[in-house]
N, C-alpha and C. Protein backbone atom coordinates (compact mmCIF):
# COMPACT_ATOMS: atom_id res chain seq x y z
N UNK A 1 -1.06 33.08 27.59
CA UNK A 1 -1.74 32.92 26.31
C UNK A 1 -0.73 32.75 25.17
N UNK A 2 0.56 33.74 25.54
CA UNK A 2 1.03 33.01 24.29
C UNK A 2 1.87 32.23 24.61
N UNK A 3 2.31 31.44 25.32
CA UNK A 3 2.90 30.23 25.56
C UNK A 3 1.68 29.21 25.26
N UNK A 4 0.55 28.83 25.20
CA UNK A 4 -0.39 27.92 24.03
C UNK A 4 -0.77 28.19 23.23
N UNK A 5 -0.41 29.68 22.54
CA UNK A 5 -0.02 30.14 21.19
C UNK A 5 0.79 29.16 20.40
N UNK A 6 2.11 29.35 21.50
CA UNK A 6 3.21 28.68 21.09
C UNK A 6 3.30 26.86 20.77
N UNK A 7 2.63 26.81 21.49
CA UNK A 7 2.52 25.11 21.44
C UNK A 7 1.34 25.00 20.92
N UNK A 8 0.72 25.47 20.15
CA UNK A 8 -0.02 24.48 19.57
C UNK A 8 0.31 24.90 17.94
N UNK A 9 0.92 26.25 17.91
CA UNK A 9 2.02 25.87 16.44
C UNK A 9 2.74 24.93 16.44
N UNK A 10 3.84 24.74 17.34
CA UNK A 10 4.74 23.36 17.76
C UNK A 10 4.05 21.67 17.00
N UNK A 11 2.74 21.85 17.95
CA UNK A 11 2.13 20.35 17.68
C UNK A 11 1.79 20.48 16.21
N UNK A 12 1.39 21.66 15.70
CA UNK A 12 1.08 21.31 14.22
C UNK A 12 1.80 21.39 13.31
N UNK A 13 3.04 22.06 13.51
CA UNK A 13 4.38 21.83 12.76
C UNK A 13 4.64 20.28 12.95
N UNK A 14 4.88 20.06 14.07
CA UNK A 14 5.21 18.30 14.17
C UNK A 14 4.15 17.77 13.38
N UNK A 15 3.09 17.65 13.74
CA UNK A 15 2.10 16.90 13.34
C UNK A 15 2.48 16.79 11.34
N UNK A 16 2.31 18.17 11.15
CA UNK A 16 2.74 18.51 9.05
C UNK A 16 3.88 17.21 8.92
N UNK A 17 5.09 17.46 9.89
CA UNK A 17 6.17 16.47 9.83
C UNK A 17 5.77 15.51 9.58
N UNK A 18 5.05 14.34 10.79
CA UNK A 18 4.82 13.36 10.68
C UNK A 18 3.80 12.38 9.60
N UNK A 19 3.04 13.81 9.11
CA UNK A 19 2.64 13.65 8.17
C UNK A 19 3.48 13.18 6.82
N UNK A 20 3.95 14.27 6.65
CA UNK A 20 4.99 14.45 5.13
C UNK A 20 6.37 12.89 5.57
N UNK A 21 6.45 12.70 6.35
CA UNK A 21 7.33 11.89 6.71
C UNK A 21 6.41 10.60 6.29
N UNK A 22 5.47 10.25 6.07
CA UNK A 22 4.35 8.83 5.84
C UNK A 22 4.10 9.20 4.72
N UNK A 23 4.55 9.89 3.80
CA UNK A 23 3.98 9.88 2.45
C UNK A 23 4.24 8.70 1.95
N UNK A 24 3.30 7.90 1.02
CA UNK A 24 3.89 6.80 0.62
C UNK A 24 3.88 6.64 -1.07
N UNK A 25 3.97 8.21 -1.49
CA UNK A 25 4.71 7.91 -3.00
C UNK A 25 5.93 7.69 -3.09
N UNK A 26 6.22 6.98 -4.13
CA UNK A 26 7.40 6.14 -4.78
C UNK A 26 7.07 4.93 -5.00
N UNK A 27 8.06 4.35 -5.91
CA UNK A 27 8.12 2.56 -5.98
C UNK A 27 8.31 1.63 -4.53
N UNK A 28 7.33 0.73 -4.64
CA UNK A 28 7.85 -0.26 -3.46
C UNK A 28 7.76 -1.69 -4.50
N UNK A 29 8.81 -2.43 -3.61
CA UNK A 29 8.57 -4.12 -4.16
C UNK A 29 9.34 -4.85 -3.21
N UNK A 30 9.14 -5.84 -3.75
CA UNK A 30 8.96 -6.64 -2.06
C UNK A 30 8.19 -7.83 -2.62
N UNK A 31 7.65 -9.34 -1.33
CA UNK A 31 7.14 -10.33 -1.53
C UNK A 31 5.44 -10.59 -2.06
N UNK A 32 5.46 -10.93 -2.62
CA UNK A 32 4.02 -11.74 -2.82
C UNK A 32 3.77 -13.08 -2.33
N UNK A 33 3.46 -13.68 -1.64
CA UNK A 33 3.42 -14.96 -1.45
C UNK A 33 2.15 -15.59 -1.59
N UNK A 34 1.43 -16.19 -2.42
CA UNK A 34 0.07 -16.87 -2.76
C UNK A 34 -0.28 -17.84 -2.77
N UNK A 35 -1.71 -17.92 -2.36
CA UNK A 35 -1.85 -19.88 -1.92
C UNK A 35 -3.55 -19.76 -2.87
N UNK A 36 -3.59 -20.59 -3.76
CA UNK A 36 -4.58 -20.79 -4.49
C UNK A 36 -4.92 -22.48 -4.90
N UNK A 37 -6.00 -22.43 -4.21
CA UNK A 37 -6.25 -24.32 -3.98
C UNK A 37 -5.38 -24.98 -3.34
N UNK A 38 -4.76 -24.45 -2.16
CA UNK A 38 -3.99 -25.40 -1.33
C UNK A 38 -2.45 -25.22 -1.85
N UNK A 39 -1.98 -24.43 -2.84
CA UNK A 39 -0.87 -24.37 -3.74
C UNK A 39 -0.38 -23.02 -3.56
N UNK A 40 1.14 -23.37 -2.94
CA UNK A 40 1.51 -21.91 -2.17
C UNK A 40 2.70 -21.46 -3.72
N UNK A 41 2.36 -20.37 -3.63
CA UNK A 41 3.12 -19.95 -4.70
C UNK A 41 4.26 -18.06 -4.24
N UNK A 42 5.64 -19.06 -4.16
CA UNK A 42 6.51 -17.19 -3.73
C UNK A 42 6.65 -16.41 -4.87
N UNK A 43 6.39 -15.24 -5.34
CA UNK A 43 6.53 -13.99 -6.36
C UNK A 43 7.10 -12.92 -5.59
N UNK A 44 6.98 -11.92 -6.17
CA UNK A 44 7.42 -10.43 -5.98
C UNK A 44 5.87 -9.63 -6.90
N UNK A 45 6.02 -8.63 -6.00
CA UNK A 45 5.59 -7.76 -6.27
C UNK A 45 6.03 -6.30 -6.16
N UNK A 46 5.52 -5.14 -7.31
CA UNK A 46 5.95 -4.26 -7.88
C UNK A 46 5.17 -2.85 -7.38
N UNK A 47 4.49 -1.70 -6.61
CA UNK A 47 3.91 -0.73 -6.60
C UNK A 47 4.62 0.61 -7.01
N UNK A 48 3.69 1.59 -7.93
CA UNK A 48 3.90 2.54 -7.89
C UNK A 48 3.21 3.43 -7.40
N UNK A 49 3.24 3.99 -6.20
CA UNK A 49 2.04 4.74 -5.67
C UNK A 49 2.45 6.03 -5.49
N UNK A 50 0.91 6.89 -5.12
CA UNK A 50 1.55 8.28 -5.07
C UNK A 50 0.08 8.57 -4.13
N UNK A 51 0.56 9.44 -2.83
CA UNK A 51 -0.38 9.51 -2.21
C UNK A 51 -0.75 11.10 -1.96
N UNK A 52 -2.27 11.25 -1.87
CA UNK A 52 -2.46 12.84 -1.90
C UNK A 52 -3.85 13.02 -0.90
N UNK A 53 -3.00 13.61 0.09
CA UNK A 53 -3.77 13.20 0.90
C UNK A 53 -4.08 11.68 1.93
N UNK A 54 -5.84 11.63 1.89
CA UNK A 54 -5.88 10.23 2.23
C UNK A 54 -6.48 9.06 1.11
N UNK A 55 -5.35 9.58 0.05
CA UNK A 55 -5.90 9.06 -1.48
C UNK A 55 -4.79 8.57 -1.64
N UNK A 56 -4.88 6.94 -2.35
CA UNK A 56 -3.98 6.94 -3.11
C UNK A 56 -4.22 5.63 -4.18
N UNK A 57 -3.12 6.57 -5.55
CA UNK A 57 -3.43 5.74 -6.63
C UNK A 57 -2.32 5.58 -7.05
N UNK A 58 -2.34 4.82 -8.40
CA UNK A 58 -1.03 4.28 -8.79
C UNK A 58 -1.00 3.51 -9.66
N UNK A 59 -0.07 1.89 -9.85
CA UNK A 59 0.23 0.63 -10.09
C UNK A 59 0.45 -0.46 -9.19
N UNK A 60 -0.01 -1.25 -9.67
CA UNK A 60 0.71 -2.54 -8.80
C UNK A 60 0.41 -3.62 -10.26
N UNK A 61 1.93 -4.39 -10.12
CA UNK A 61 2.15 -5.72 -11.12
C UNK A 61 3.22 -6.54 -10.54
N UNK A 62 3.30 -7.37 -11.39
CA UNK A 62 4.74 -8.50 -10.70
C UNK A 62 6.09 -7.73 -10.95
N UNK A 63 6.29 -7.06 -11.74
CA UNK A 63 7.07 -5.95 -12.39
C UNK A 63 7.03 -4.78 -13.01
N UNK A 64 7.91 -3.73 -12.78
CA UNK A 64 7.54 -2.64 -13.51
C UNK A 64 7.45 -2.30 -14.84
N UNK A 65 7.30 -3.36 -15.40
CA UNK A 65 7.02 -3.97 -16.92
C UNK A 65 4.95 -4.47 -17.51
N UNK A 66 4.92 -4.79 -16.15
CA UNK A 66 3.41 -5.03 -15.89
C UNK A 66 2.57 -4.59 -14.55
N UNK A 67 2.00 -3.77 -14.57
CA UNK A 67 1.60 -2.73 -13.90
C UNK A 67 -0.01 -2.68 -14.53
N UNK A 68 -0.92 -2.97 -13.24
CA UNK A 68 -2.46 -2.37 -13.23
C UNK A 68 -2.87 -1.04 -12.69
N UNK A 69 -3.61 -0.02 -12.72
CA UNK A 69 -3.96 1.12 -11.86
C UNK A 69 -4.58 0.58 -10.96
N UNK A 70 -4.60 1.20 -9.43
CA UNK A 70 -5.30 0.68 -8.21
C UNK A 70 -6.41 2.44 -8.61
N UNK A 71 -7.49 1.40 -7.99
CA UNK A 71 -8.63 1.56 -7.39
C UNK A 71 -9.06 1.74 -6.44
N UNK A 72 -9.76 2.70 -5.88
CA UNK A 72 -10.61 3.01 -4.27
C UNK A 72 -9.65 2.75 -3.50
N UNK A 73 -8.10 3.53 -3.95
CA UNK A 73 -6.87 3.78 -2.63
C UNK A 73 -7.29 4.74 -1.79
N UNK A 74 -7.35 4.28 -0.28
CA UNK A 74 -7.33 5.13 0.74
C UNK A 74 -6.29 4.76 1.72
N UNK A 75 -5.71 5.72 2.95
CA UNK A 75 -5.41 5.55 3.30
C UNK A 75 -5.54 6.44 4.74
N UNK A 76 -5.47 5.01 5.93
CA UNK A 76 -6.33 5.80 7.00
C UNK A 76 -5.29 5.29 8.44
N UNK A 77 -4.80 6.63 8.77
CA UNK A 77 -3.20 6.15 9.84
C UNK A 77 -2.20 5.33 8.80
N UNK A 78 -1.90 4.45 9.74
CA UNK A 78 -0.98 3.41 9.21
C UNK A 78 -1.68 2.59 8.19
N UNK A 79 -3.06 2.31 8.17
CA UNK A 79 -3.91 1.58 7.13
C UNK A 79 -4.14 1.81 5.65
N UNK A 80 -3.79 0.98 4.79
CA UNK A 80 -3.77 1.25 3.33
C UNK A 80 -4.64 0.71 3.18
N UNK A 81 -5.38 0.91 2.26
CA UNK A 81 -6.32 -0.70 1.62
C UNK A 81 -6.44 0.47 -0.03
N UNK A 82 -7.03 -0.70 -1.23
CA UNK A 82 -7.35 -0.22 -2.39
C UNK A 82 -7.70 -1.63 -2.86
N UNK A 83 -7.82 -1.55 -4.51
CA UNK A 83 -8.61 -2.48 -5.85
C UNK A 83 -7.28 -2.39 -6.28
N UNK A 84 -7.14 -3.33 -7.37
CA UNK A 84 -6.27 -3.77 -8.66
C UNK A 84 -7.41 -4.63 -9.26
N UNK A 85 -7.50 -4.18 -10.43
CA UNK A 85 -7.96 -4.99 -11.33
C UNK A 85 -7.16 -5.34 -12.70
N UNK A 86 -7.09 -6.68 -12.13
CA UNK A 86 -6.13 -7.89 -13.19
C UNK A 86 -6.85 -8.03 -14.24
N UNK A 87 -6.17 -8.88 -15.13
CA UNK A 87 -7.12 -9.22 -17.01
C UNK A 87 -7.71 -10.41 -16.10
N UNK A 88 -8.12 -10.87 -14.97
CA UNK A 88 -8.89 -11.93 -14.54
C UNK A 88 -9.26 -11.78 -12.91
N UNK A 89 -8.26 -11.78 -12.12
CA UNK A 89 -9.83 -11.44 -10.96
C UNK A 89 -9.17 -9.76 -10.52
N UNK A 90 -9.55 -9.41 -9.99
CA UNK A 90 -10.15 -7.77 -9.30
C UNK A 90 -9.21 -8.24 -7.85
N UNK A 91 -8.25 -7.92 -7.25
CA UNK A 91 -7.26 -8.23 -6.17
C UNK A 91 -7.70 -7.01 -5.35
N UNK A 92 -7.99 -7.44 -3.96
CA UNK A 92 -8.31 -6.23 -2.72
C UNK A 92 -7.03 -6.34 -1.85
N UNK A 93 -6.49 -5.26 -1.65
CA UNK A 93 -5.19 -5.03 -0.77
C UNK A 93 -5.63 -4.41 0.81
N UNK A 94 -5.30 -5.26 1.73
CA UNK A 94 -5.25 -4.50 2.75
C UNK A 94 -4.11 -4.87 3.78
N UNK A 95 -3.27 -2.83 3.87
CA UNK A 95 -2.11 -3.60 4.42
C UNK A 95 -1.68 -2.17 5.33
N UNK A 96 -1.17 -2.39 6.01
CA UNK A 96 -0.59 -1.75 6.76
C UNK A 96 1.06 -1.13 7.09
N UNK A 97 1.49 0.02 7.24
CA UNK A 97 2.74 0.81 7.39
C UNK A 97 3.37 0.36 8.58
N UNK A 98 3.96 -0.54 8.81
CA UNK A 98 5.02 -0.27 9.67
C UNK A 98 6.75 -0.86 9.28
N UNK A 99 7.27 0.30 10.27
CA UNK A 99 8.84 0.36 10.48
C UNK A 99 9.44 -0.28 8.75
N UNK A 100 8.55 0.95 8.09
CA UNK A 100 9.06 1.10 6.47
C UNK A 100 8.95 0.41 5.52
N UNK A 101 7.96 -0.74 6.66
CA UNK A 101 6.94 -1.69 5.22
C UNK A 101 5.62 -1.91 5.18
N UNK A 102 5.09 -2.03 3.98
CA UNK A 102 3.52 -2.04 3.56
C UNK A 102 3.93 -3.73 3.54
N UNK A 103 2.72 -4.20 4.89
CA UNK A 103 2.84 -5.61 4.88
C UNK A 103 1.23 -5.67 4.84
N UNK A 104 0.54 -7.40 4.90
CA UNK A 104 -0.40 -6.97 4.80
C UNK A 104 -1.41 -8.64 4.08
N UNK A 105 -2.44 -8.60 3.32
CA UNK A 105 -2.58 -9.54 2.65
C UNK A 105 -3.11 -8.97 1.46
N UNK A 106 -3.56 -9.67 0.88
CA UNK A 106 -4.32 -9.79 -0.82
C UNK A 106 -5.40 -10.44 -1.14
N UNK A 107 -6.30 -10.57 -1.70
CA UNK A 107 -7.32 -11.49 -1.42
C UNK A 107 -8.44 -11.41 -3.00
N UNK A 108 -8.86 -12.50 -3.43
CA UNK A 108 -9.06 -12.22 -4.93
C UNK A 108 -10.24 -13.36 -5.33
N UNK A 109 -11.22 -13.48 -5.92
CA UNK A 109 -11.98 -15.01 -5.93
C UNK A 109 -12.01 -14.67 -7.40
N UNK A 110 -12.30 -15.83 -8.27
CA UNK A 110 -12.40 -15.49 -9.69
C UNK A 110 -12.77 -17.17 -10.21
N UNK A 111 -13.61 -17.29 -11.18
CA UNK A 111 -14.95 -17.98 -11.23
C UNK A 111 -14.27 -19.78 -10.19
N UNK A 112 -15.33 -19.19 -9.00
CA UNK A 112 -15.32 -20.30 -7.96
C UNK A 112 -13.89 -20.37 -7.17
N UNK A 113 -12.90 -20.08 -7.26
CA UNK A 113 -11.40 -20.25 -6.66
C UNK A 113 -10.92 -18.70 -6.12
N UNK A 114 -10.60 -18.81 -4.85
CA UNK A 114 -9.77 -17.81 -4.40
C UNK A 114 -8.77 -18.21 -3.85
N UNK A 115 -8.29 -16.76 -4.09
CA UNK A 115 -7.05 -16.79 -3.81
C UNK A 115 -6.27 -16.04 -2.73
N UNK A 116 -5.54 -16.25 -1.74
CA UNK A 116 -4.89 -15.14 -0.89
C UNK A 116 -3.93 -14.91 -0.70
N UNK A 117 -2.68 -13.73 -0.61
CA UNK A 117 -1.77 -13.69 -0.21
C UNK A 117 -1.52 -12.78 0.15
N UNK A 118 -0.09 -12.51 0.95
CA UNK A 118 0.95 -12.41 1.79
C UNK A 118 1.98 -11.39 1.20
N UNK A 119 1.72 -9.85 1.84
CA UNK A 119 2.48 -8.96 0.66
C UNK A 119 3.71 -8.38 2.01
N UNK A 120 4.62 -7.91 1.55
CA UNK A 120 5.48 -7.37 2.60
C UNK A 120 6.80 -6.51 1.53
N UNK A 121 6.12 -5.29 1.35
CA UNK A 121 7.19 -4.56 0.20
C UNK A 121 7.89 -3.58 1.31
N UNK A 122 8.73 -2.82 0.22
CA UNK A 122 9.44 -1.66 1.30
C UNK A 122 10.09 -0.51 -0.47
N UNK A 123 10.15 0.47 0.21
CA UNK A 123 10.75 1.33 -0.52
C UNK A 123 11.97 1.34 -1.17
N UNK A 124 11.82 1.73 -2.35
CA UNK A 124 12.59 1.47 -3.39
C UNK A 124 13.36 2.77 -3.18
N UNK A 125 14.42 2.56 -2.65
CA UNK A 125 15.60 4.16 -3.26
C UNK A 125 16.59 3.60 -4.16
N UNK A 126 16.59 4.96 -5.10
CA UNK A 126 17.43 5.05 -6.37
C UNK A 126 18.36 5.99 -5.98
């Protein structure tokens, strides 16, 4: 009995780890790549996120000069998704964690034209 005492503190110490180890507050930036009417367009993009839990909110802009708050951030495993709302269309993010990048797409319609792209950021250390 207490040797699966013991291990199942073990698994939930690890488990806290692997947790706290996927936090995904801080700055990320990284590519934008967008195609709107057939017209591919390369940018960068800028996040500031902070995650609590399976919440998360923040910024996202082309720079940390221009920055929107995200909206209806969740995050579920490796799966991110949230809102940005731009001064013109409302941008849906859905992207995914791996091997230390939020890759993923973007996706946006705004009167009659959408738009999609191609995000692939990584963490910003200072």
């Amino acid at each position: 009995m207490k040797r699966l005492v013991g291990m199942v503190g073990l698994v939930l110490l690890l488990a806290t780890a692997m947790l706290a180890a996927n936090d995904l507050t801080g700055q990320w930036s990284g590519s934008f790549n967008r195609t709107m009417d057939g017209e591919r367009v390369d940018d960068v993009i800028h996040m500031v996120l902070k995650q609590s839990g399976a919440e998360i909110t923040g910024t996202v802009g082309p720079d940390a000069g221009q920055q929107w708050p995200i909206q209806k951030g969740k995050v579920e495993g490796n799966k991110v998704t949230f809102e940005v709302q731009t001064p013109e269309p409302l941008i849906r993010f859905e992207l995914t964690l791996a091997e230390g990048h939020l890759k993923g797409e973007a996706k946006a319609e705004h009167e009659g034209r959408s738009m999609k792209g191609v995000v692939d950021v990584q963490r910003k250390t200072e």
